[in-house]
Protein backbone atom coordinates (compact mmCIF):
# COMPACT_ATOMS: atom_id res chain seq x y z
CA UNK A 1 0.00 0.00 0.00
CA UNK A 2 1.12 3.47 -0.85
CA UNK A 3 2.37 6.57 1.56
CA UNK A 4 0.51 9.44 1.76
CA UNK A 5 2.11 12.69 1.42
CA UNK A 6 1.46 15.97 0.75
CA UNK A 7 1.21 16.78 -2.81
CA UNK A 8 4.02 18.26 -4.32
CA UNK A 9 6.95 17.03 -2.04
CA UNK A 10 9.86 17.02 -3.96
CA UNK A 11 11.16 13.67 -2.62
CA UNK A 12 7.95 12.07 -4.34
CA UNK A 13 9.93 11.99 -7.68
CA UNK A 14 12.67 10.19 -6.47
CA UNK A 15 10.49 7.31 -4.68
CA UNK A 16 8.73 6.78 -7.80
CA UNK A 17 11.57 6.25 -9.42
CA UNK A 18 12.67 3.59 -6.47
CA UNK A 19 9.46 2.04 -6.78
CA UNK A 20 8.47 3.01 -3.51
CA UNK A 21 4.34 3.74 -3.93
CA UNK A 22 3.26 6.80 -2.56
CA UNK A 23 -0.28 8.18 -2.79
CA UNK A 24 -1.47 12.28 -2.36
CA UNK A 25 -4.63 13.55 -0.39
CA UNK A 26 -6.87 13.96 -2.81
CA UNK A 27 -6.95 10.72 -3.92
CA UNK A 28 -6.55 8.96 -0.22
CA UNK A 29 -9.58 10.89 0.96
CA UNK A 30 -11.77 8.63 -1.59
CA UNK A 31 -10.76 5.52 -0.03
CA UNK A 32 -12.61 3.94 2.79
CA UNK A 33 -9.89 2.77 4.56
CA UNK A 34 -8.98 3.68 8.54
CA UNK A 35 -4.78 4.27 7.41
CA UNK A 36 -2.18 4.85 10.04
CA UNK A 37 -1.28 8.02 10.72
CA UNK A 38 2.55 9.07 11.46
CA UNK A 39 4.32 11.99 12.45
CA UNK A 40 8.07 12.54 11.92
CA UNK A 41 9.41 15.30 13.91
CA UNK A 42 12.43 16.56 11.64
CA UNK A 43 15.51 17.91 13.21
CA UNK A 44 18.22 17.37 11.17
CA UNK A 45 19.77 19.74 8.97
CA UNK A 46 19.11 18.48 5.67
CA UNK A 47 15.12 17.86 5.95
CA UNK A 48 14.65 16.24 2.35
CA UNK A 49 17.44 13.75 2.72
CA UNK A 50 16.38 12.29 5.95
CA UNK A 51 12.89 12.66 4.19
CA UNK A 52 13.69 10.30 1.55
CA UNK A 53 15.92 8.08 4.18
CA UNK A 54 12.28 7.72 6.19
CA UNK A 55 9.84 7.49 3.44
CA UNK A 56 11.50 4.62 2.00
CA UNK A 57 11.05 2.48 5.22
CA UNK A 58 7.84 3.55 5.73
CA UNK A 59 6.76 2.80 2.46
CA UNK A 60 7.75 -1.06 2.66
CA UNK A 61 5.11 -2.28 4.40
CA UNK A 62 1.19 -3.33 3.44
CA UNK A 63 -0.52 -1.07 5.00
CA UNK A 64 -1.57 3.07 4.18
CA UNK A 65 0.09 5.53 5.91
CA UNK A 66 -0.39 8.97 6.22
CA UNK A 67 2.49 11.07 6.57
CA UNK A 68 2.53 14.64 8.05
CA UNK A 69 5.91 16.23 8.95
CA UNK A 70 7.27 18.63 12.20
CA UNK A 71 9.45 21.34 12.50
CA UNK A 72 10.58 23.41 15.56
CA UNK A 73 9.62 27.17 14.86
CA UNK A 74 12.18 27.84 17.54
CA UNK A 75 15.02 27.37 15.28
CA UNK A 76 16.30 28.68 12.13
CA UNK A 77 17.42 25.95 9.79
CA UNK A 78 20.35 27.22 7.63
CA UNK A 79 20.11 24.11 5.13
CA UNK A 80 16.07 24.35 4.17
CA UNK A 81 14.43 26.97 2.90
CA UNK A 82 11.47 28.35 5.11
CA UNK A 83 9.22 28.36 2.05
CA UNK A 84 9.96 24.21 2.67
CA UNK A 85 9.14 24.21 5.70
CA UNK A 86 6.05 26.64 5.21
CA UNK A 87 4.72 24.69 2.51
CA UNK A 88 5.51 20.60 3.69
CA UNK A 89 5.62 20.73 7.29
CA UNK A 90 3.87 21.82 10.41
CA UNK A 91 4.44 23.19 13.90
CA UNK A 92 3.06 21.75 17.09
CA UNK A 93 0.01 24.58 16.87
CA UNK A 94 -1.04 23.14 13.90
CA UNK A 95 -1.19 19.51 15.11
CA UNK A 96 -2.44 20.01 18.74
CA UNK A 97 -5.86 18.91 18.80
CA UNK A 98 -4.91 16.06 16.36
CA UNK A 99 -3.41 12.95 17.49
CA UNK A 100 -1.61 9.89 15.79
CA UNK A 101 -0.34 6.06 15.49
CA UNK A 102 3.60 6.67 15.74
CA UNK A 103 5.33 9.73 15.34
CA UNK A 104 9.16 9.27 14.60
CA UNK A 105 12.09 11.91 16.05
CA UNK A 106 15.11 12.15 14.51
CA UNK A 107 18.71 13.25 15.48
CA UNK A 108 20.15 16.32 15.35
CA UNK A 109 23.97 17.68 14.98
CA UNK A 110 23.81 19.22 18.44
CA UNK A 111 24.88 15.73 20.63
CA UNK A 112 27.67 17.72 21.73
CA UNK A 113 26.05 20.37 23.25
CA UNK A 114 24.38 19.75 27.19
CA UNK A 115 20.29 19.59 26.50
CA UNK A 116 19.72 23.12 27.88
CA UNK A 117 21.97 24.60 25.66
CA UNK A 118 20.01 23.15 22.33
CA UNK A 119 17.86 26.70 21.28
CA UNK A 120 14.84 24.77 20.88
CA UNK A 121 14.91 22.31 23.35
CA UNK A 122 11.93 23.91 25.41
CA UNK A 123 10.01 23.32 22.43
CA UNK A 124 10.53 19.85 22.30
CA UNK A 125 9.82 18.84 25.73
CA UNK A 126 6.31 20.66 25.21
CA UNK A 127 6.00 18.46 21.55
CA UNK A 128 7.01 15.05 23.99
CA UNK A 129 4.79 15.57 26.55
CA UNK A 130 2.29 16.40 24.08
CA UNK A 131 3.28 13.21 22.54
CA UNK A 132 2.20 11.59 25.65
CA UNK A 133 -1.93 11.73 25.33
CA UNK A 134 -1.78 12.34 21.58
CA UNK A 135 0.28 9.65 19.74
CA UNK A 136 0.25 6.37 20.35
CA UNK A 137 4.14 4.99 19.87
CA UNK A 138 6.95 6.55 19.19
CA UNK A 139 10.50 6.12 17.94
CA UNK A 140 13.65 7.99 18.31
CA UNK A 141 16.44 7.79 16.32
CA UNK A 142 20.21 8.81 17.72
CA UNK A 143 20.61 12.12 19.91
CA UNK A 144 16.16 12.10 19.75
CA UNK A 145 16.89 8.98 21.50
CA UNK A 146 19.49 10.57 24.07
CA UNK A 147 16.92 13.52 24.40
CA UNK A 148 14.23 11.07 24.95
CA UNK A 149 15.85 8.80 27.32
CA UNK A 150 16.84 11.50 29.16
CA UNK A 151 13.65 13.52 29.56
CA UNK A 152 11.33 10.38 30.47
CA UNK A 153 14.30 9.01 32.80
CA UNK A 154 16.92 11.43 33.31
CA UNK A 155 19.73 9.32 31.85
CA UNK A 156 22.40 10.94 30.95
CA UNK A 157 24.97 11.39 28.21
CA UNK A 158 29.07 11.61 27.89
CA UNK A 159 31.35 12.95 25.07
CA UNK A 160 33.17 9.55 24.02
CA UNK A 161 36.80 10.32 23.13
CA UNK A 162 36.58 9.73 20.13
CA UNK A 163 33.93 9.43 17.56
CA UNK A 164 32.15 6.19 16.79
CA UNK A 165 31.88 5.95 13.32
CA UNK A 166 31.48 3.11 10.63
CA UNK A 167 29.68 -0.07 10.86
CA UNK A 168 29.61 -2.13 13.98
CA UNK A 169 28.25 -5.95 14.85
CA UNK A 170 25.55 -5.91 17.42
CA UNK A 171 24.20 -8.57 19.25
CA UNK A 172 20.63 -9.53 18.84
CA UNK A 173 19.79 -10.18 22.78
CA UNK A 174 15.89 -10.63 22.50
CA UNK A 175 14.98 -12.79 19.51
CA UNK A 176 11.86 -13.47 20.09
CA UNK A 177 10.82 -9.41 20.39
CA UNK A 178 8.37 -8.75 18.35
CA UNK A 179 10.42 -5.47 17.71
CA UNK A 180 13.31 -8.04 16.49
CA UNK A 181 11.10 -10.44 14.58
CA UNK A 182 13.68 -11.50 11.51
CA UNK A 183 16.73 -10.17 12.68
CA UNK A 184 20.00 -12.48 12.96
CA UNK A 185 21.56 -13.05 16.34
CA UNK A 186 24.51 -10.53 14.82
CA UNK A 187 23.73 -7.83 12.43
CA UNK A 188 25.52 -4.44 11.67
CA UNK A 189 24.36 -0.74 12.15
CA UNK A 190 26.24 2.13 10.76
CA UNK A 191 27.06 4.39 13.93
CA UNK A 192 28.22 8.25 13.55
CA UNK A 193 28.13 9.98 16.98
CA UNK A 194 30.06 11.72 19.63
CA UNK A 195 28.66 10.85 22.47
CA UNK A 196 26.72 7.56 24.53
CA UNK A 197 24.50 6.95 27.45
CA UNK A 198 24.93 6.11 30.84
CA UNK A 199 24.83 2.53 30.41
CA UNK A 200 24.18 1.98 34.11
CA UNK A 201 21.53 3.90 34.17
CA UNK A 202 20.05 2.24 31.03
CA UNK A 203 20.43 -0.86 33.41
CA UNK A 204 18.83 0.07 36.37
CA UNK A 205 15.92 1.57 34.94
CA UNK A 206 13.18 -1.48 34.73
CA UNK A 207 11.12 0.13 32.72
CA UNK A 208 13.51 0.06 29.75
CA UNK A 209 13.82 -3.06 27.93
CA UNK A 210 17.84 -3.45 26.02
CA UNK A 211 17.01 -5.67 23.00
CA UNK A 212 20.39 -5.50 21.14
CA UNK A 213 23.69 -4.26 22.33
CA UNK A 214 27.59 -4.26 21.20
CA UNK A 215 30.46 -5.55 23.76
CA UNK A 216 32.32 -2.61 24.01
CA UNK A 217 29.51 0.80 23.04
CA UNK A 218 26.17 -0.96 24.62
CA UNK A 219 23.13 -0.55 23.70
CA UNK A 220 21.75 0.43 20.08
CA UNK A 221 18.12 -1.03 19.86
CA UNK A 222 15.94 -0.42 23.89
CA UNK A 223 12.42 -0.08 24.34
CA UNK A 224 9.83 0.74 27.29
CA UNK A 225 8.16 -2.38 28.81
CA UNK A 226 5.15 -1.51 27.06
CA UNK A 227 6.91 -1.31 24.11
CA UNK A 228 5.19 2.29 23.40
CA UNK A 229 8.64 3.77 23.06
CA UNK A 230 11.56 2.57 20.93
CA UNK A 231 15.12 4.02 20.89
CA UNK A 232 18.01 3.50 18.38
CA UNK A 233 21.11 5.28 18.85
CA UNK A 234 22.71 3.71 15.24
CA UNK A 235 21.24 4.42 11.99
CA UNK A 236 19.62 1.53 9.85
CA UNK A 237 17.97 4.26 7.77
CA UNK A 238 20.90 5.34 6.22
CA UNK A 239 21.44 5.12 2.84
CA UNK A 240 24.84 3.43 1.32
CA UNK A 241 26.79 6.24 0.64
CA UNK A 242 25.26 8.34 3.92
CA UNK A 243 28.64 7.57 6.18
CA UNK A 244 31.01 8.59 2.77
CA UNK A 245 29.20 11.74 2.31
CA UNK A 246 30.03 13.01 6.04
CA UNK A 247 33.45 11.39 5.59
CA UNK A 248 34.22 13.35 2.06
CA UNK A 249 32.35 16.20 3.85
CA UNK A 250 35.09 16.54 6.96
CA UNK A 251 37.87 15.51 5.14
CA UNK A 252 37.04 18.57 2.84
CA UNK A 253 36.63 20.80 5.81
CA UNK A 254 39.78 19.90 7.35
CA UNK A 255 38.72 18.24 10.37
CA UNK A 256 40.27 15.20 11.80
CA UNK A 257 38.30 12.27 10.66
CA UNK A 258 39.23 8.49 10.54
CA UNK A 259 37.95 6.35 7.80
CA UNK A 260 34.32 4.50 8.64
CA UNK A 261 35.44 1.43 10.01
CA UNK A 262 34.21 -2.01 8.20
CA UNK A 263 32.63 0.67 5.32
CA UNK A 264 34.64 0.83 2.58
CA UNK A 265 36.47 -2.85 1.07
CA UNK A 266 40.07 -2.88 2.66
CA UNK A 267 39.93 0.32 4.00
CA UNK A 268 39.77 2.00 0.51
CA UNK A 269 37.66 5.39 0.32
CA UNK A 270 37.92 5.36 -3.21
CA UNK A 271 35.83 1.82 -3.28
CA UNK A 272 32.21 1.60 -3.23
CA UNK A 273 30.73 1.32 0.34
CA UNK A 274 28.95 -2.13 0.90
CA UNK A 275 25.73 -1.86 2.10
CA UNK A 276 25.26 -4.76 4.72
CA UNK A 277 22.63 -2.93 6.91
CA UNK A 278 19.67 -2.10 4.17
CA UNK A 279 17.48 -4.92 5.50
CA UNK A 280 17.28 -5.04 8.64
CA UNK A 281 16.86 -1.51 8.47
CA UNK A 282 13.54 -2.50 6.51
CA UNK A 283 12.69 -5.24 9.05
CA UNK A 284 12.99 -2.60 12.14
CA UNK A 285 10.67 -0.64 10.79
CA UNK A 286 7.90 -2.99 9.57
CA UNK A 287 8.32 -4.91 12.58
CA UNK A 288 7.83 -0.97 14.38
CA UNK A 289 4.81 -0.47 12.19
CA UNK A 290 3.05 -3.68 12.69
CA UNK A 291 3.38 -3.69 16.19
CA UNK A 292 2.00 -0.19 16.06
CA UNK A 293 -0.59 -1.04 13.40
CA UNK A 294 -1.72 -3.87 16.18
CA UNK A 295 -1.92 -2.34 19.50
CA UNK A 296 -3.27 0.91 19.04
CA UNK A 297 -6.54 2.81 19.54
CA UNK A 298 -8.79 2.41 16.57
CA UNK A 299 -10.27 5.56 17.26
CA UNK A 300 -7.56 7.84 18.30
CA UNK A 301 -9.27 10.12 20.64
CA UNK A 302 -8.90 7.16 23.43
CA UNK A 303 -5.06 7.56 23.86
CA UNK A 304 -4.94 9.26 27.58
């Protein structure tokens, strides 16, 4: 079943062209259908890339879903234009008195910064407690999962010394999650971060569940007992050549970057990346969606 966006997003062109089926609001409001409705709550810099990164998982799966996008009017993006944002997203005004199946959060290049000092961070505690009586799961990907983990528990995070960065084996801990239906007992994430949780924290709070984790950096996949909340601190969304393009991007910059490790064949930056992530990346979010698709409210207006 299709996606449905708003019309005109530019991505749209480049799903087609992928074969991923999307579907525009004129033509889903003739269908007698009860769709899932999703929120992504963008905070990275370049919205339509991590558009496309999204849509394409969300698009993978049977079902209709109905896409509406977030931005925080408390910060200026310097890599969208607000005529973007004006035209394909919305704020939390616009979406109070509606509420939703899942809403996804992203990261955001600000992990090194302490939480108060993020200019919009007020804003985004009001759009998570909101979150709390008017969506019905969410996920949150990388520093949205630090944020998260630390506003519903006060974990905390630490600069690591140096950046983690490449493509790691985790260990599947909890094969029978339904979160983890499909995956292999090891499969790889690409990481890129600065910074990690308090992993004894993470392990002596019982309402957080650790489903896969790495023997030296921890965690990557948690959720809440009720499995209402997920967390991922790697990034299955990412495309192939997503870790290349921030390599190529500091090594042009002059900052001090090591090459991805396991990304490119022998070490070479010059070789094409191998992409050994794509499908479980795929199978974490149908499994996200289904699970989603199968607990919550039918009618909407019962979340509490």
């Amino acid at each position: 079943m299709p996606i449905k966006i708003i019309e005109g997003l530019p991505v749209r062109e480049r799903l087609h062209k992928e074969n991923v089926y999307t579907i525009e609001a004129t033509r889903a409001h003739t269908q007698d259908i009860r769709p899932l409705r999703m929120l992504i709550l963008n905070l990275m810099p370049k919205k339509e890339e991590t558009e496309l990164h999204l849509l394409r998982l969300l698009g993978n799966t049977p079902l209709q879903i109905d896409i509406d996008f977030m931005y925080m009017t408390t910060h200026h993006s310097k890599n969208t234009p607000t005529s973007h944002l004006q035209k394909y997203y919305h704020n939390l005004e616009e979406v109070r008195n509606r509420r939703y199946d899942g809403m996804i959060v992203t990261g955001a290049p600000v992990e090194k910064l302490d939480f108060d000092q993020v200019d919009y961070i007020e804003e985004l505690r009001d759009i998570i407690e909101w979150s709390r009586t008017h969506v019905f799961s969410r996920f949150f990907i990388c520093w949205g999962a630090q944020f998260a983990l630390n506003h519903y528990f006060g974990i905390q995070k630490s600069i690591l010394p140096t950046k983690l960065f490449g493509v790691f084996d985790y260990n599947n801990l909890m094969p029978t999650h339904p979160l983890l239906r499909g995956f292999d007992d090891v499969y790889q994430v690409p990481q890129s971060r600065h910074t990690q949780v308090d992993m004894d924290a993470i392990d002596g709070t019982e309402e957080l569940k650790v489903l896969t984790s790495h023997p030296q950096f921890g965690p990557d996949i948690l959720s809440t007992e009720d499995q209402r909340d997920l967390f991922i601190f790697g990034h299955l969304e990412y495309e192939r050549d997503t870790l290349k393009n921030e390599y190529d991007r500091d090594l042009a910059s002059g900052r001090e970057i090591a090459i991805p490790h396991n990304y490119f064949p022998e070490d070479n930056p010059t070789a094409a990346p191998i992409f050994s992530w794509k499908s479980h990346g795929h199978l974490l979010f149908s499994n996200w969606i289904n699970e989603t698709y199968q607990n919550t409210y039918y009618d909407l207006t019962e979340l509490k």
